[in-house]
Protein backbone atom coordinates (compact mmCIF):
# COMPACT_ATOMS: atom_id res chain seq x y z
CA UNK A 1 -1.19 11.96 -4.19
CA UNK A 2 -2.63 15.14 -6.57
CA UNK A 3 -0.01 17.06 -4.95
CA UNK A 4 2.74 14.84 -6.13
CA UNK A 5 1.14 15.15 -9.62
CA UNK A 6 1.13 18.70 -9.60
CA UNK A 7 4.87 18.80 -8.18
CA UNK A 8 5.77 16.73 -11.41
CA UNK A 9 3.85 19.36 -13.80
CA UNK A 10 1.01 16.64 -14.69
CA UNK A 11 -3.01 17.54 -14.29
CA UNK A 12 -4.65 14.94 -12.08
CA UNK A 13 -6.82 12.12 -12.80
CA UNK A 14 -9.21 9.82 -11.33
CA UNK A 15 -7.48 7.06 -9.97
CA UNK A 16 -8.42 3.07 -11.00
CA UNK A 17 -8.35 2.44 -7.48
CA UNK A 18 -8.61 4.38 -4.39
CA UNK A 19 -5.31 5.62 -3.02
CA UNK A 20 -4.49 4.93 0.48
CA UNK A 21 -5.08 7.48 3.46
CA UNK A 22 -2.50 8.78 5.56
CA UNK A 23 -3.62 6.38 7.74
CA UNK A 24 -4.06 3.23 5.60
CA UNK A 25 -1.78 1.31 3.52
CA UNK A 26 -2.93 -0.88 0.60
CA UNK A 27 -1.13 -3.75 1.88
CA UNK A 28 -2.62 -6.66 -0.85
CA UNK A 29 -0.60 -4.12 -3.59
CA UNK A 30 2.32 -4.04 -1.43
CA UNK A 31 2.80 -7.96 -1.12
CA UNK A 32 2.18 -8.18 -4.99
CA UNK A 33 4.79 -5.78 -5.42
CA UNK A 34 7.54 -7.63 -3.52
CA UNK A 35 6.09 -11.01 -5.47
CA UNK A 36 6.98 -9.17 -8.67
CA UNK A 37 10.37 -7.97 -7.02
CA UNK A 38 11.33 -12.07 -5.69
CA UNK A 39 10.50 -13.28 -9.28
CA UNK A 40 13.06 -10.90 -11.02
CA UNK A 41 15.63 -11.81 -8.46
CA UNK A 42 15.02 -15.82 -9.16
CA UNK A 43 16.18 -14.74 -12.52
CA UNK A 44 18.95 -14.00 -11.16
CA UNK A 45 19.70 -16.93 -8.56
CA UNK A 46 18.56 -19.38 -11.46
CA UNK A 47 21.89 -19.26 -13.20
CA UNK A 48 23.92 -19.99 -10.56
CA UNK A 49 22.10 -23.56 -9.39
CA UNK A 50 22.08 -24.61 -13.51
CA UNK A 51 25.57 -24.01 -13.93
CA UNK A 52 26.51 -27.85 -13.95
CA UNK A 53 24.01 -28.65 -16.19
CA UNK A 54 24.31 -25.46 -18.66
CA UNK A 55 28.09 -25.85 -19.21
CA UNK A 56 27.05 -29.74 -20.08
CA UNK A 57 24.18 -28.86 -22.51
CA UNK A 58 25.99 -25.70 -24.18
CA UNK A 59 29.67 -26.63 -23.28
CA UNK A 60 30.04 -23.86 -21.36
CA UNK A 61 33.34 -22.17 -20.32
CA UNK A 62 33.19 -20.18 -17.02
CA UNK A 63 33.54 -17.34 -18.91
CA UNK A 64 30.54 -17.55 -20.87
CA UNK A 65 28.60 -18.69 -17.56
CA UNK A 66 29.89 -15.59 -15.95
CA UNK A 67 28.51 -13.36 -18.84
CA UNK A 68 25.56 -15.08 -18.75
CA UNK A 69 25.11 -14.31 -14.21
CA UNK A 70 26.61 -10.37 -15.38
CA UNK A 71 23.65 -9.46 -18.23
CA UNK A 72 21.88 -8.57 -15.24
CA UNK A 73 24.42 -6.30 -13.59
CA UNK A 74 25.41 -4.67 -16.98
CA UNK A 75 21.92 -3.90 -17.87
CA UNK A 76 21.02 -2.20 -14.57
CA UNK A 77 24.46 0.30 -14.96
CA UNK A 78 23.18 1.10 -18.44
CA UNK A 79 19.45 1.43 -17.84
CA UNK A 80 18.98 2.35 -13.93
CA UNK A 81 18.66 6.00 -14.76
CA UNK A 82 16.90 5.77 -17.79
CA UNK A 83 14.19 3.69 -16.19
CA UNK A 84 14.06 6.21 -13.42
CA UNK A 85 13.52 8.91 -15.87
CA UNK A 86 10.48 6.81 -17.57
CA UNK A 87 8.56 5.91 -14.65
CA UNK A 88 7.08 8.87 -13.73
CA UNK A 89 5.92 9.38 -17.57
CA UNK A 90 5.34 6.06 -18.48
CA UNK A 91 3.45 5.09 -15.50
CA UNK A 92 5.08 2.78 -12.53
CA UNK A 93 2.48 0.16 -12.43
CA UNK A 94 2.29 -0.24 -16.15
CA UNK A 95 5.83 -0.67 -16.46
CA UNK A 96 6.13 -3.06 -13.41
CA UNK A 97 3.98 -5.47 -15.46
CA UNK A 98 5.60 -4.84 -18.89
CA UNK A 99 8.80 -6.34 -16.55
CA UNK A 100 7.26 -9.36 -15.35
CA UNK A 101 6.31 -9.96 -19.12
CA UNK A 102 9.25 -9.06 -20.33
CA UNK A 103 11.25 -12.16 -17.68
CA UNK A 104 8.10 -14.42 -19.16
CA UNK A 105 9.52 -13.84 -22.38
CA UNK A 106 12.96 -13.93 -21.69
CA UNK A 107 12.72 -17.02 -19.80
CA UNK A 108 10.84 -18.84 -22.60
CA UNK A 109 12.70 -18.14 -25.13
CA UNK A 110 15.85 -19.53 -22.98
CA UNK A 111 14.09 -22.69 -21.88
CA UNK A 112 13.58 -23.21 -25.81
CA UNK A 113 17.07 -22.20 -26.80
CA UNK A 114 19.19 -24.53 -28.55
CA UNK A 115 22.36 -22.47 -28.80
CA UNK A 116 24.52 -20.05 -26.65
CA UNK A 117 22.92 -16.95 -28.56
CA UNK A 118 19.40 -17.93 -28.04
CA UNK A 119 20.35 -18.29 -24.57
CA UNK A 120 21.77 -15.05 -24.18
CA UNK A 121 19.34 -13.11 -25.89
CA UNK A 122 17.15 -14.47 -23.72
CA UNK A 123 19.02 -13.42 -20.75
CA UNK A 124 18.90 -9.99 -21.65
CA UNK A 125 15.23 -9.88 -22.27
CA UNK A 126 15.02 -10.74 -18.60
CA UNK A 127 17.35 -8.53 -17.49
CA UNK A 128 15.62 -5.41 -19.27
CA UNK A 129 12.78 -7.10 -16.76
CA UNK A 130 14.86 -7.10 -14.05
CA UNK A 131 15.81 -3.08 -14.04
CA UNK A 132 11.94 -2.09 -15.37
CA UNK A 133 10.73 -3.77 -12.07
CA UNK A 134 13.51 -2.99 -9.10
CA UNK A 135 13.12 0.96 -10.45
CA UNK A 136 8.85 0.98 -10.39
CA UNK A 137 8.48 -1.06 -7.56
CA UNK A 138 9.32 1.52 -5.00
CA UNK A 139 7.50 4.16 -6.99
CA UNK A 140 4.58 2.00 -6.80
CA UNK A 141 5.03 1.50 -3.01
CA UNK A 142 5.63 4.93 -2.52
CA UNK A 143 2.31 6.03 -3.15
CA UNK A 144 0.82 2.86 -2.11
CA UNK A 145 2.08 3.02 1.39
CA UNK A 146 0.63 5.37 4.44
CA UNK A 147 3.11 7.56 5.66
CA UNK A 148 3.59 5.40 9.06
CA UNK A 149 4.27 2.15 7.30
CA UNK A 150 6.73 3.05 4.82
CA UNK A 151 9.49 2.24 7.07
CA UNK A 152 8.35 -1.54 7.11
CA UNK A 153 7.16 -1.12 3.46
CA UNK A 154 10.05 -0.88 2.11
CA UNK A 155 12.28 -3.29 4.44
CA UNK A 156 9.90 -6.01 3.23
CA UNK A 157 10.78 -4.75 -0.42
CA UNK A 158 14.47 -4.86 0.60
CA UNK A 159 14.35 -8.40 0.69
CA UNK A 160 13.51 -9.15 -2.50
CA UNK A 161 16.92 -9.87 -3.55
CA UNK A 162 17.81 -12.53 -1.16
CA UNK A 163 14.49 -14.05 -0.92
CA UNK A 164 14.80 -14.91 -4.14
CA UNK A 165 18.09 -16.00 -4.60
CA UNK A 166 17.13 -18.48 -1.78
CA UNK A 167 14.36 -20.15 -3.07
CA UNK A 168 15.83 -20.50 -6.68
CA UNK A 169 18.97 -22.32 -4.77
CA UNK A 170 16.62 -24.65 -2.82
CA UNK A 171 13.64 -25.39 -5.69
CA UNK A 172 16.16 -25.36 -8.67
CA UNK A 173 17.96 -28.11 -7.19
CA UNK A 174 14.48 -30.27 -6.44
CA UNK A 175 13.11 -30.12 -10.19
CA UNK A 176 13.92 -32.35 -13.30
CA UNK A 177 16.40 -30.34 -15.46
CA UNK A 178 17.19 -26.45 -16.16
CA UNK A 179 14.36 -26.00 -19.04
CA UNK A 180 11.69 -27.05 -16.47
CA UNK A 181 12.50 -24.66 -14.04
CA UNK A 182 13.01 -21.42 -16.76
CA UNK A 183 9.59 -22.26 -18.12
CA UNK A 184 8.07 -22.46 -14.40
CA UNK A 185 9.70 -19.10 -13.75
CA UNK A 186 7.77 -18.09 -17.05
CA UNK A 187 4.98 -18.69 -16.03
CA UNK A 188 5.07 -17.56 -12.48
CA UNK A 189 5.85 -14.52 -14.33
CA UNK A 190 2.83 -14.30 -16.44
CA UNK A 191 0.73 -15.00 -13.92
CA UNK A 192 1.76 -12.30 -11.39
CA UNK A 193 1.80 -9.67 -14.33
CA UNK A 194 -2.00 -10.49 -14.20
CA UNK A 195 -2.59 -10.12 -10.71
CA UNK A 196 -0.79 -6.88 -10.37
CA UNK A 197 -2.91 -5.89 -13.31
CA UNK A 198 -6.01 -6.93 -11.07
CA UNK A 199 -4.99 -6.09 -7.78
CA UNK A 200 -2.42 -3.17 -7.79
CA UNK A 201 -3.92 0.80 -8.35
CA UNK A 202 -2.45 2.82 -11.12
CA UNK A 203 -0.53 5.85 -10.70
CA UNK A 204 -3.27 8.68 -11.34
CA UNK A 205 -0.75 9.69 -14.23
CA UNK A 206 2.21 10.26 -16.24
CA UNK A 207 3.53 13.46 -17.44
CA UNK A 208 3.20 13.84 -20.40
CA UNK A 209 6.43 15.51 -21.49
CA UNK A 210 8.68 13.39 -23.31
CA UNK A 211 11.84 11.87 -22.38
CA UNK A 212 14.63 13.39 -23.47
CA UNK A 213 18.76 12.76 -23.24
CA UNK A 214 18.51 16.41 -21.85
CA UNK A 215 15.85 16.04 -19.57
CA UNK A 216 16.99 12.97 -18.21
CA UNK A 217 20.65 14.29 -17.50
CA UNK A 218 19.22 17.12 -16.46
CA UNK A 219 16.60 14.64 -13.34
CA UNK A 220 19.66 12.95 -12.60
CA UNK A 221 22.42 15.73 -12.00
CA UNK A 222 19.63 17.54 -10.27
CA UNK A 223 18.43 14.43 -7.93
CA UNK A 224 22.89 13.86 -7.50
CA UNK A 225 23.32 17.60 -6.47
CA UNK A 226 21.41 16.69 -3.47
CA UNK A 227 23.94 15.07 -1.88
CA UNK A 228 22.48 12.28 0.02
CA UNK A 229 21.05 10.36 -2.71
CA UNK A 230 24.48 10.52 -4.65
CA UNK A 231 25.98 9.04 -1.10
CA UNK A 232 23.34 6.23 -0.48
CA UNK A 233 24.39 5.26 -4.26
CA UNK A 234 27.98 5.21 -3.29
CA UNK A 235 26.74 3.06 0.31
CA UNK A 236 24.97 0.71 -1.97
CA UNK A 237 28.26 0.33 -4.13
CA UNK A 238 29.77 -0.95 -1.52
CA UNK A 239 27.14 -2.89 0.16
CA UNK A 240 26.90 -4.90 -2.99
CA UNK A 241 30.23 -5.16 -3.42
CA UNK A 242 30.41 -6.61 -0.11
CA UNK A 243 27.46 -9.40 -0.45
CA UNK A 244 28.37 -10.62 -3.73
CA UNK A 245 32.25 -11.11 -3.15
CA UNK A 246 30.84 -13.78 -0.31
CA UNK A 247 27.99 -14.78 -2.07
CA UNK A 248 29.34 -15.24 -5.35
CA UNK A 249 32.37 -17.62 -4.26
CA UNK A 250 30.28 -19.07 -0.79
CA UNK A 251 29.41 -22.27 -2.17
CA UNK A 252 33.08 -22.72 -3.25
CA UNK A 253 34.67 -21.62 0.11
CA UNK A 254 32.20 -23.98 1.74
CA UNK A 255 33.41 -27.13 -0.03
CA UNK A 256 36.98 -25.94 0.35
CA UNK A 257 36.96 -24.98 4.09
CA UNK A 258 34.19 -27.65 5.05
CA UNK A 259 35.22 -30.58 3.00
CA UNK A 260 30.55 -30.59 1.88
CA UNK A 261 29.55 -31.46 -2.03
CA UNK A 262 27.77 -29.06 -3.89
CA UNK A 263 24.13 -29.63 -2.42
CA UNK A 264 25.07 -29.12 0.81
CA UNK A 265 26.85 -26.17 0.11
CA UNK A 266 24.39 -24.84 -2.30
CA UNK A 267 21.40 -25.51 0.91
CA UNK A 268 24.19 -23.89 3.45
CA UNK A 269 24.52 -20.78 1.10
CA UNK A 270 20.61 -20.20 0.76
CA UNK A 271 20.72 -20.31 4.59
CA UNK A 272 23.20 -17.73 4.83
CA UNK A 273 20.76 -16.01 2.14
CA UNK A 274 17.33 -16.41 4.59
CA UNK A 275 19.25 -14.58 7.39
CA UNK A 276 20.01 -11.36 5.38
CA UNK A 277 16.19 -11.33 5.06
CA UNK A 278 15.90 -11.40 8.46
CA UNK A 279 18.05 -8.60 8.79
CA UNK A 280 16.10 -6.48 6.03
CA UNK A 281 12.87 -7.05 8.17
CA UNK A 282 14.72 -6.19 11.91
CA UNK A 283 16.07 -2.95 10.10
CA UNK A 284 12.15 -2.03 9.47
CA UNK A 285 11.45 -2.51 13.13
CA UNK A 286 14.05 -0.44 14.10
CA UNK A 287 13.87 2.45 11.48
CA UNK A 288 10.09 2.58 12.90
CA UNK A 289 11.10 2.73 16.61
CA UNK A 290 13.22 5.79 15.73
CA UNK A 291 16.74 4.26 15.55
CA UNK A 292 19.53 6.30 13.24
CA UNK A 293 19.80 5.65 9.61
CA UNK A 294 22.92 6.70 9.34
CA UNK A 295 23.59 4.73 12.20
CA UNK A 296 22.01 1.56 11.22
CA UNK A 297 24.10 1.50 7.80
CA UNK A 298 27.19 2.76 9.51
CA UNK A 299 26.79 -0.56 12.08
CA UNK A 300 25.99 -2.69 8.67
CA UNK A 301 29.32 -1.88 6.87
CA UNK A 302 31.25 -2.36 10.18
CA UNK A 303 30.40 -5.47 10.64
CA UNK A 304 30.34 -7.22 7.18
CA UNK A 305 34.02 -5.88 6.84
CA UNK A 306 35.12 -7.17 10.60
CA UNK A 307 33.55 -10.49 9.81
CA UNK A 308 35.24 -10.90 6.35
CA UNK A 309 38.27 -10.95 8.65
CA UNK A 310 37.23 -14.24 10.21
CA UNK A 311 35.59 -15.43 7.46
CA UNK A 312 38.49 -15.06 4.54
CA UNK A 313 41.38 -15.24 6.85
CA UNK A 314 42.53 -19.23 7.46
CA UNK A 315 42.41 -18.31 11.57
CA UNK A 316 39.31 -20.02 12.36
CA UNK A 317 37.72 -23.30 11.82
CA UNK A 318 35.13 -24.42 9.44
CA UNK A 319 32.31 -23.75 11.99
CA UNK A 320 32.96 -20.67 13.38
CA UNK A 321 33.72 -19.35 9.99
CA UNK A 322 30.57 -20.44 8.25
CA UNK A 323 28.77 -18.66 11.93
CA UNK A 324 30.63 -15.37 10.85
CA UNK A 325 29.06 -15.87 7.21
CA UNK A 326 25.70 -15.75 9.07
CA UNK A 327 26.86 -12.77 10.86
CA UNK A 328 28.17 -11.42 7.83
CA UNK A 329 24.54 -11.66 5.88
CA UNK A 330 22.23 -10.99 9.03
CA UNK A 331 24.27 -7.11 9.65
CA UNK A 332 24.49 -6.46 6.36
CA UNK A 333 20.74 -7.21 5.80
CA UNK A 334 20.24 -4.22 7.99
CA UNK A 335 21.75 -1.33 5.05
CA UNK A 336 19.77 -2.04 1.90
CA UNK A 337 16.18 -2.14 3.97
CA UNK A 338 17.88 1.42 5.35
CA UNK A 339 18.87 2.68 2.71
CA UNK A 340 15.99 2.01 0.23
CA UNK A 341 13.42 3.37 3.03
CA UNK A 342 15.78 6.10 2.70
CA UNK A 343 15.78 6.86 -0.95
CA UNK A 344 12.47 8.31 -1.19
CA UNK A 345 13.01 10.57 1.86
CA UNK A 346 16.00 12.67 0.38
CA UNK A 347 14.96 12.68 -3.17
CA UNK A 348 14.61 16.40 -4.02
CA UNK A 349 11.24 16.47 -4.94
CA UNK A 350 8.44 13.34 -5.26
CA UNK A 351 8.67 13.75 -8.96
CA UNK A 352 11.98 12.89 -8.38
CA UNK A 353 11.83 9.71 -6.48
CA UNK A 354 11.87 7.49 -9.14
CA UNK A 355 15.77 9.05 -10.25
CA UNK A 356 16.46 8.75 -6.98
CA UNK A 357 15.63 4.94 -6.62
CA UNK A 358 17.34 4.66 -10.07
CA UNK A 359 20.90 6.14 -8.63
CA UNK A 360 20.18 3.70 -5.89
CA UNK A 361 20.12 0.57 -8.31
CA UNK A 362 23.02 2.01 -10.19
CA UNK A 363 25.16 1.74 -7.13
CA UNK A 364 23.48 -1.70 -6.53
CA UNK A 365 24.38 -3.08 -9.96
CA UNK A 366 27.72 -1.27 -10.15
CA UNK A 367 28.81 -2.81 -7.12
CA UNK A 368 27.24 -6.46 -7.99
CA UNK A 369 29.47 -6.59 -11.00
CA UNK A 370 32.18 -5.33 -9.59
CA UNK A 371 32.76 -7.21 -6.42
CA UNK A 372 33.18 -10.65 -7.74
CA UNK A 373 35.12 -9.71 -10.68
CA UNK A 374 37.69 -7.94 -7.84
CA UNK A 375 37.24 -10.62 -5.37
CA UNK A 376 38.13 -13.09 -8.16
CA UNK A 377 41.02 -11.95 -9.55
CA UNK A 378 42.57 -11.55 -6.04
CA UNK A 379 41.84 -14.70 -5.07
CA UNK A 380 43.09 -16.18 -8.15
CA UNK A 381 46.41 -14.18 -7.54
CA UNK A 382 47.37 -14.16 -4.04
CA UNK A 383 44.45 -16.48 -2.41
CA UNK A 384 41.49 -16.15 0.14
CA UNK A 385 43.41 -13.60 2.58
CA UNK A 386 43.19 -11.06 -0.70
CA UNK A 387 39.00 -10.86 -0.26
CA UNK A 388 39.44 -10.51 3.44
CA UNK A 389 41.28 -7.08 2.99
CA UNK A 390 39.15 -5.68 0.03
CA UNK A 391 36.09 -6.50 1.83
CA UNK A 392 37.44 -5.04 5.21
CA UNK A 393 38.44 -2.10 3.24
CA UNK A 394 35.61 -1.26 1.98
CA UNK A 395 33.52 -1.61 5.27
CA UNK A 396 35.93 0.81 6.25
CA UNK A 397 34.47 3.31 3.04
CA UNK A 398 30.63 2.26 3.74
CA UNK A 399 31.33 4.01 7.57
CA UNK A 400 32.62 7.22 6.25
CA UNK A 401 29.90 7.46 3.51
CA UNK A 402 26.97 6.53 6.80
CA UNK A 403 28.76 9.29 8.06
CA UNK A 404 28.63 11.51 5.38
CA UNK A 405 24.89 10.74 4.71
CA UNK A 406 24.61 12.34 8.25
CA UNK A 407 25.87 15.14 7.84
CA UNK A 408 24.04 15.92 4.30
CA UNK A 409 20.75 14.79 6.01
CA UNK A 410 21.15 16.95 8.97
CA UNK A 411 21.98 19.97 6.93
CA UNK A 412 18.60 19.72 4.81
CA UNK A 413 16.48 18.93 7.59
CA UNK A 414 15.61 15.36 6.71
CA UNK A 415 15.60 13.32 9.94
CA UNK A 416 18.14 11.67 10.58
């Protein structure tokens, strides 16, 4: 831990808390870290189980609805490596809780809002949340975690995403009205921003060189020139390309190709969300028994893209297809818990982890606005068969970049 202090140019301090041994891993921190990581994603799965009742109470087009699911995306292009460039000064834990405040906030002054703007504002508030947390949450687990359990560390982080997601589909459904639920997301909020503030060590300290335009390009062109974190950005371009151009249109395909209403398709899509956990937590396993990385993420893309085939195509019947959406989630759950446990492995240095982790949510965000608004547009035009080939397509890209991170691992020693 002082060396990674002294690597970033910063004198050391006492810590708050102890720090954990290379054989110990301050496990209580780490599940308060992926807490904080599920409530920003619920901000994000909120949206899409209000939609019915947001359109009524605002008189919503689609358009504005789909502004309203994109903040998110938007904000982590903009801000990924900024944020990554501010941890290690600002201080990951601090600003891990000044992102839980900040979705408090946000989701306050949305459950109060009695126009569009109010509600967007408010939006955007959360989403500044959103990218302060998903960018110090694996800086915080970094030095959190013992050297042994970062593998399964950070696959339990991985699932963050779709954990959330999930339970905002299945509780936002069960409770009286849209305000209700942004104000109990509020407070949920609040709350964990206290506990982490209890129960979470602080970094021993920030740099205290400010951030600068220059210094920043300079972290991130630096942290690119590596190679392999520039390619696990590209992999998770794809990757969320991928899950959101079936996640984003599931519930629809599901009424259209199984003849449910919207509750059963809404509890059939948070299924299909559950199993990508699982697949997040199986990579862990496997990543600690010794299994490729490359390989694992090279298997991932593979198989999303063969089972958009089955999925997209109008070959199979409602069933199978909705089997192959299972499929479809569980595989791909195995690249993200990769390729975040990844991420901190190839950075260039550990001051640079953070950038690192903030190319990786670039990619992330880049591809989760992209994918729908692709998807969409060629489904609009020439029907489902048009997301079968882009998605195909790019499992096709998401092998040659596994490959690619192969190659740039082997040739600077990083295992493979």
């Amino acid at each position: 831990m002082q060396k990674q202090f002294e690597m970033a140019g910063a004198p050391p301090a006492a810590p708050l808390h102890p720090s954990p041994t290379s054989s110990s891993t301050h496990w209580r921190g780490v599940a308060l870290v992926v807490a904080a990581g599920v409530v920003a994603s619920l901000q994000v799965g909120k949206v899409a189980i209000a939609v019915p009742e947001l359109r009524a109470d605002f008189g919503l087009d689609l358009s504005m609805v789909g502004w309203l699911m994109a903040m998110f995306s938007l904000l982590g292009v903009a801000g990924a490596v900024p944020v990554g460039a501010w941890v290690a000064r600002a201080g990951d834990r601090r600003l891990v809780v000044a992102g839980l405040l900040a979705i408090a906030a946000g989701s306050t002054a949305g459950a109060l809002a009695g126009g569009v703007a109010v509600l967007l504002a408010g939006r955007i508030v959360e989403g500044l949340g959103f990218v302060l947390i998903t960018i110090a949450g694996p800086s915080v687990l970094q030095r959190m975690v013992s050297p042994g359990g970062k593998d399964l560390a950070f696959a339990i982080w991985s699932c963050f995403m779709p954990t959330g997601i999930a339970i905002a589909l299945f509780s936002g459904s069960l409770l009286d009205g849209w305000r209700g639920f942004w104000l109990g997301n509020a407070a949920l909020a609040a709350l964990l921003a206290l506990l982490l503030l209890l129960g979470v060590p602080r970094s021993v300290g920030g740099s205290a060189a400010p951030v600068s335009w220059h210094s920043m390009a300079r972290d991130a062109a630096d942290t690119a020139k590596a190679g392999a974190p520039a390619l696990i950005a590209a992999s998770f371009v794809i990757y969320s390309l991928q899950f959101f151009a079936l996640f984003s249109f599931l519930p629809v395909l599901l009424i259209e190709r199984m003849g449910v209403d919207m509750a059963a398709a809404g509890s059939l899509s948070a299924v299909a969300c559950c199993v990508n956990v699982a697949g997040n937590l199986v990579a862990g396993v496997l990543l600690k028994r010794g299994v490729a990385r490359w390989l694992l993420a090279a298997v991932a893309s593979a198989s999303m893209g063969l089972s958009a085939i089955g999925i997209f195509l109008p070959v199979l019947g409602a069933v199978p297809a909705f089997l192959l959406c299972l499929v479809f989630s569980g595989a791909g759950g195995l690249l993200p818990a990769t390729l975040i446990g990844t991420s901190p492995i190839v950075a260039p240095s550990a001051r640079l982890v953070p950038m690192s982790m903030g190319l990786l949510m670039l990619g992330s965000n880049l591809g989760q606005m992209i994918g729908p608004l692709i998807v969409g547009g060629a489904v609009d035009l020439l029907g489902w068969p048009a997301a079968a080939v882009i998605v195909a397509v790019a499992g096709a890209m998401g092998v040659l970049l596994a490959l690619g991170l192969r190659r740039s691992m082997a040739r600077r020693g990083h295992p493979l």
